[in-house]
Protein backbone atom coordinates (compact mmCIF):
# COMPACT_ATOMS: atom_id res chain seq x y z
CA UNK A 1 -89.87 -95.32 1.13
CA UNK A 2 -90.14 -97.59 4.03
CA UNK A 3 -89.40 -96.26 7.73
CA UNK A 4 -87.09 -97.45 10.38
CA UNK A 5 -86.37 -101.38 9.93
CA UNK A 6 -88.53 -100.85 6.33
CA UNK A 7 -86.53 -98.22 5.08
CA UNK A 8 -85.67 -99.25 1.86
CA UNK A 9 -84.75 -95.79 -0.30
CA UNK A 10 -86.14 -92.44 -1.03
CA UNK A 11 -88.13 -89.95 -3.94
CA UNK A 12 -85.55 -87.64 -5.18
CA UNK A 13 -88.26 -84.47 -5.90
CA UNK A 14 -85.48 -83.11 -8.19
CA UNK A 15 -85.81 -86.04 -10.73
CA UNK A 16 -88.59 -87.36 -9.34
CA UNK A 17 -87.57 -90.89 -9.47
CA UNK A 18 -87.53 -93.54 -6.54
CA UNK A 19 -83.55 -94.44 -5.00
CA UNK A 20 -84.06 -98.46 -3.53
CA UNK A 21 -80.61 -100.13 -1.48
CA UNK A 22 -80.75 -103.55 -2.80
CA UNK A 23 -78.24 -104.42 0.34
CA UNK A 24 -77.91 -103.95 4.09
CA UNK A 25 -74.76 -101.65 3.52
CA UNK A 26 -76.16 -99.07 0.68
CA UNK A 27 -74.11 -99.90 -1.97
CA UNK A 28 -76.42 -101.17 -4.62
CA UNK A 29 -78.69 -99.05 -5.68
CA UNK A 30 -82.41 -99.54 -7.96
CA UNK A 31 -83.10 -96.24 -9.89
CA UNK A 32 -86.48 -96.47 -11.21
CA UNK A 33 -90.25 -94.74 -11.00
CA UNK A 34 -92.26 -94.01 -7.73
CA UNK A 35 -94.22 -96.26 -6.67
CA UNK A 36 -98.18 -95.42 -7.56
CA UNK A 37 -99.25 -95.17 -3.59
CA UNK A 38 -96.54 -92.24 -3.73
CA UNK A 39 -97.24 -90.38 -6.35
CA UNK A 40 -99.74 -88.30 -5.25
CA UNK A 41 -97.74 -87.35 -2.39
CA UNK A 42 -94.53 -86.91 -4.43
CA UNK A 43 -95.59 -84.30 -6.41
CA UNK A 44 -97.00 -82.18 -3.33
CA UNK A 45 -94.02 -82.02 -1.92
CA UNK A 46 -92.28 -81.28 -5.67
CA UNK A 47 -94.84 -78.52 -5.62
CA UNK A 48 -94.11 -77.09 -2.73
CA UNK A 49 -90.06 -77.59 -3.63
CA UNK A 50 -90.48 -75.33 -6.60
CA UNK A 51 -93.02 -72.65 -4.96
CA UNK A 52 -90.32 -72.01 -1.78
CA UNK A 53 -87.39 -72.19 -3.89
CA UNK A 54 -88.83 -69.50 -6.80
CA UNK A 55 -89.49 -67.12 -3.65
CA UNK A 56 -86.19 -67.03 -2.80
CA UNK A 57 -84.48 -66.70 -6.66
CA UNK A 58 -85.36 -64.27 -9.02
CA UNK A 59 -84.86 -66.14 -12.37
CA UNK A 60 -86.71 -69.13 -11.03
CA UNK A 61 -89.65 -66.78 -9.78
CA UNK A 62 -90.11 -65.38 -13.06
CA UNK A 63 -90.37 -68.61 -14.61
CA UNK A 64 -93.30 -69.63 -11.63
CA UNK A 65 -95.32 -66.72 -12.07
CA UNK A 66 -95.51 -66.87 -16.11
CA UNK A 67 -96.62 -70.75 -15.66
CA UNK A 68 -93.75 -72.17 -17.33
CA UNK A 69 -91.98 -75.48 -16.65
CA UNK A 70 -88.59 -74.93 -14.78
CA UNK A 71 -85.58 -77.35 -15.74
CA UNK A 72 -83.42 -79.13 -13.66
CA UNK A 73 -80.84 -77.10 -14.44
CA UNK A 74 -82.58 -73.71 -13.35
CA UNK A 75 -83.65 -75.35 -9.90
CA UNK A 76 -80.66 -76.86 -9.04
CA UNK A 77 -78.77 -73.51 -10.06
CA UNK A 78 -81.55 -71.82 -8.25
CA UNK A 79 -81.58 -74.25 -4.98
CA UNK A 80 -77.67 -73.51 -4.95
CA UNK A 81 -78.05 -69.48 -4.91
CA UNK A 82 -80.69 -69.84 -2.26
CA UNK A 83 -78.43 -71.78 -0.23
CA UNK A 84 -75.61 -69.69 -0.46
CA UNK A 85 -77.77 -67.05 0.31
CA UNK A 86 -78.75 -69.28 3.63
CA UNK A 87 -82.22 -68.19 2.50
CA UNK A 88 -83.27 -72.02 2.23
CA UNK A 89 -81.58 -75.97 3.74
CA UNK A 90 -82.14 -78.57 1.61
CA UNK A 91 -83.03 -81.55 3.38
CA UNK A 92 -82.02 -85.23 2.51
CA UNK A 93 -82.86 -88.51 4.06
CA UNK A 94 -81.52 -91.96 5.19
CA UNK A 95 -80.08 -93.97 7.09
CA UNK A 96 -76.36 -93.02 7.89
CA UNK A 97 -76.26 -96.47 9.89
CA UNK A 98 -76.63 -98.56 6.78
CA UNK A 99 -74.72 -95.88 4.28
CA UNK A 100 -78.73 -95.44 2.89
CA UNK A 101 -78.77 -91.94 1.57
CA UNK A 102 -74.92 -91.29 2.07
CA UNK A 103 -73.83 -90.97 -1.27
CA UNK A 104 -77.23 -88.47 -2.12
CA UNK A 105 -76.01 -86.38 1.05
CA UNK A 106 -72.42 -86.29 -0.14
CA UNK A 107 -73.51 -85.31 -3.72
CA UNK A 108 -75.70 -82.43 -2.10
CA UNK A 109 -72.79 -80.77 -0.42
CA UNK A 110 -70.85 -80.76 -4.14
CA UNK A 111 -73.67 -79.24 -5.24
CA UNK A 112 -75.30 -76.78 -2.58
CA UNK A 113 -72.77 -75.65 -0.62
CA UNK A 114 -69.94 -73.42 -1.21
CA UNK A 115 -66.65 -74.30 -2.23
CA UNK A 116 -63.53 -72.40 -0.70
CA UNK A 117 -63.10 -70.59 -4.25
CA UNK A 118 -66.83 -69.38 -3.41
CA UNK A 119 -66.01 -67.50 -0.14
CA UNK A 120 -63.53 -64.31 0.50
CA UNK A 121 -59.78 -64.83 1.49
CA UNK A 122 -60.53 -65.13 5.74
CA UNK A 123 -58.97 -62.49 7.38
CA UNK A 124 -56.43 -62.78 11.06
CA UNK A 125 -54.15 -60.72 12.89
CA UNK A 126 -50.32 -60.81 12.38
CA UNK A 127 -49.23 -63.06 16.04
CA UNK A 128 -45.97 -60.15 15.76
CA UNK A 129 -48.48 -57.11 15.35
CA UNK A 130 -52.19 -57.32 16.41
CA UNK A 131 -53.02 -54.53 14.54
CA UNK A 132 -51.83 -56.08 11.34
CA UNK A 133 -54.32 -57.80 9.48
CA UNK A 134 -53.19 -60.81 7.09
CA UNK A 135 -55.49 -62.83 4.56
CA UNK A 136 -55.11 -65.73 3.56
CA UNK A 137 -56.40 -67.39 -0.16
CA UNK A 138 -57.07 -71.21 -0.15
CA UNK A 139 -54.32 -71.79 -2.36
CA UNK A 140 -50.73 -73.70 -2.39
CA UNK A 141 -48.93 -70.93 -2.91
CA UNK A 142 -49.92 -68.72 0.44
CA UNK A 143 -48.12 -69.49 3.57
CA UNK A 144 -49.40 -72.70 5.55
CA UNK A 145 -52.08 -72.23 7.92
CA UNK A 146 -54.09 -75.27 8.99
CA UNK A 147 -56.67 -76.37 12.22
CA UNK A 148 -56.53 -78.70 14.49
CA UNK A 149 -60.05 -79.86 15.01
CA UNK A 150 -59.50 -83.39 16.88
CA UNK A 151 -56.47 -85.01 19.50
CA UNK A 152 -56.69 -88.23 19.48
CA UNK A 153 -54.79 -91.05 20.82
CA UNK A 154 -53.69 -94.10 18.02
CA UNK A 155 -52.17 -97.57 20.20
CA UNK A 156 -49.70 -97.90 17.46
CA UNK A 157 -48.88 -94.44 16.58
CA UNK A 158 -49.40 -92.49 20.12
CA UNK A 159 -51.00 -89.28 20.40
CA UNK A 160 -52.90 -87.90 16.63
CA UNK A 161 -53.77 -84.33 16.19
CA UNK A 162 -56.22 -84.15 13.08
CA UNK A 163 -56.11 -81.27 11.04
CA UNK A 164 -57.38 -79.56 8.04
CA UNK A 165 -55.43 -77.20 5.57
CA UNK A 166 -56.71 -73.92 4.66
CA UNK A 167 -53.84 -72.62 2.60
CA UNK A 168 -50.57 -73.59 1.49
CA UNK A 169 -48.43 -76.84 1.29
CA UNK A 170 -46.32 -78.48 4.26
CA UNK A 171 -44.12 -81.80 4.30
CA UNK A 172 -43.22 -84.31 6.96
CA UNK A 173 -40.43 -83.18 9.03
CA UNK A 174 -41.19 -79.89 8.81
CA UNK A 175 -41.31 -77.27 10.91
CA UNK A 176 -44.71 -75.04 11.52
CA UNK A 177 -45.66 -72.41 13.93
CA UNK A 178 -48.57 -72.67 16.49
CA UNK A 179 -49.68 -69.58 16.30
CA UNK A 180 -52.05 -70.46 19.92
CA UNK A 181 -49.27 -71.59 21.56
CA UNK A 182 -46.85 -68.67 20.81
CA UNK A 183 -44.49 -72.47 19.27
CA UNK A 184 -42.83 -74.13 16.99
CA UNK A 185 -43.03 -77.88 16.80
CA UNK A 186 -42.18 -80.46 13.69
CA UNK A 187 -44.73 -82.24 11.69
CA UNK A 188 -42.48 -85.99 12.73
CA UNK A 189 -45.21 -88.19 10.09
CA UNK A 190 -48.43 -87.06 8.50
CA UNK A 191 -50.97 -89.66 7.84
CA UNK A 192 -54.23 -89.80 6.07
CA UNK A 193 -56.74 -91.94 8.11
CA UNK A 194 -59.00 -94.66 6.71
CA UNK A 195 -61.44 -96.71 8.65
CA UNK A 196 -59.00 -99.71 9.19
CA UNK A 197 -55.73 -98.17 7.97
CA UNK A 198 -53.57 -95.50 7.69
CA UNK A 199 -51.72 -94.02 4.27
CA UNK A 200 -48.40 -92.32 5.04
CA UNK A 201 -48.03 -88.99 3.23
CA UNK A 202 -45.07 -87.16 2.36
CA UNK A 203 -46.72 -83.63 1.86
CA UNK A 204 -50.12 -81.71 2.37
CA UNK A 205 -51.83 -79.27 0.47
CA UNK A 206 -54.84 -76.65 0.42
CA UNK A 207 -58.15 -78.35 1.43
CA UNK A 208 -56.46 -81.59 2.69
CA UNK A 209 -57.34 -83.33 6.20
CA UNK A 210 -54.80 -85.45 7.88
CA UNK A 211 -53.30 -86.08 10.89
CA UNK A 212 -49.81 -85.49 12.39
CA UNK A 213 -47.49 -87.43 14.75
CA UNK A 214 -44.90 -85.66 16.76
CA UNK A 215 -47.03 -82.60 17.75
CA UNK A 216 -46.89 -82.45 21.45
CA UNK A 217 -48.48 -79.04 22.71
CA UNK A 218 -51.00 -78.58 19.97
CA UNK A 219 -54.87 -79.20 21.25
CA UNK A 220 -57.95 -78.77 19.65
CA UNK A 221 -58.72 -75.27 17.89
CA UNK A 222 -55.22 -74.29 17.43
């Protein structure tokens, strides 16, 4: 609805409703009915929604071809196994700039994509025995393994290496092994970063993202 300085909010084609931002920063939002010049267009492109997502699912197919309605439930449920399948992207819009569209994006991903329960255990080498293979489970109770994905450099805190955990638990003052390096090195303090501040944490878990202080020889992708 709108486009560049007009953008004002979007058509969800799932609902079929219209999404207005009643602010500058996206966090009031007007749920109500499309507006009658969209309409028409609206439920082309809700048309066309249902026809390429019942070619890629079965139980939504069989609903197209016999002419009956299909629920919410059965196209979302259907949207999901098609993306899994990477057989279809669903596409949102906004305005990232203004947080327009952010919180539709962010309820997308809980809904389309895969959770780590979804996928198989990821498989590695032992770094004692390359012909070993290990898995590991994205649970607390596996051994730690986590990846740094940014270094960074904090004027209050000195150098930051961000990381997220794949398996298992670790604490501040710890010890861990950097399995790139061929190291060991302790985590000195583990923070979670805001925007404007920092929360100190005393321990990490399975599908957490934080950064550590005191990590000297890690860099990026170890």
């Amino acid at each position: 609805i709108g486009a560049e300085d007009t953008f004002a909010g979007y058509i969800d084609l799932i609902d079929m409703r219209s999404v207005r931002y009643l602010d500058d920063l996206g966090q009031n939002q007007e749920v109500g009915g499309i507006p009658e010049e969209l309409v028409g267009v609206a439920e082309i492109a809700r048309d066309r929604l249902v026809e390429r997502v019942s070619e890629n699912d079965d139980e939504a197919m069989e609903l197209y071809v016999a002419g009956e309605p299909i629920s919410r439930e059965v196209l979302m449920a259907a949207l999901r196994r098609a993306t899994l399948a990477v057989k279809v992207i669903p596409v949102l819009c906004g305005s990232s700039f203004r947080n327009k569209g952010v919180q539709a994006l962010l309820d997308a991903v809980v809904d389309f994509l895969p959770s780590p329960i979804d996928m198989p255990p990821v498989v590695g080498v032992s770094p004692d025995d390359s012909e070993t293979q290990l898995t590991r489970r994205p649970a607390d109770d596996e051994p730690f393994a986590a990846l740094a994905f940014k270094i960074a450099t904090d004027p209050y805190v000195g150098k930051l290496a961000y990381f997220r955990v794949y398996s298992g638990m670790a604490r501040a003052g710890e010890v861990v092994y950097n399995v790139s390096k061929g190291k060991r090195e302790r985590l000195g303090r583990i923070l979670r970063m805001h925007a404007n501040h920092r929360e100190e944490l005393s321990v990490i878990s399975t599908g957490d993202i934080a950064a550590a202080v005191g990590l000297r020889d890690v860099t990026t992708g170890d």
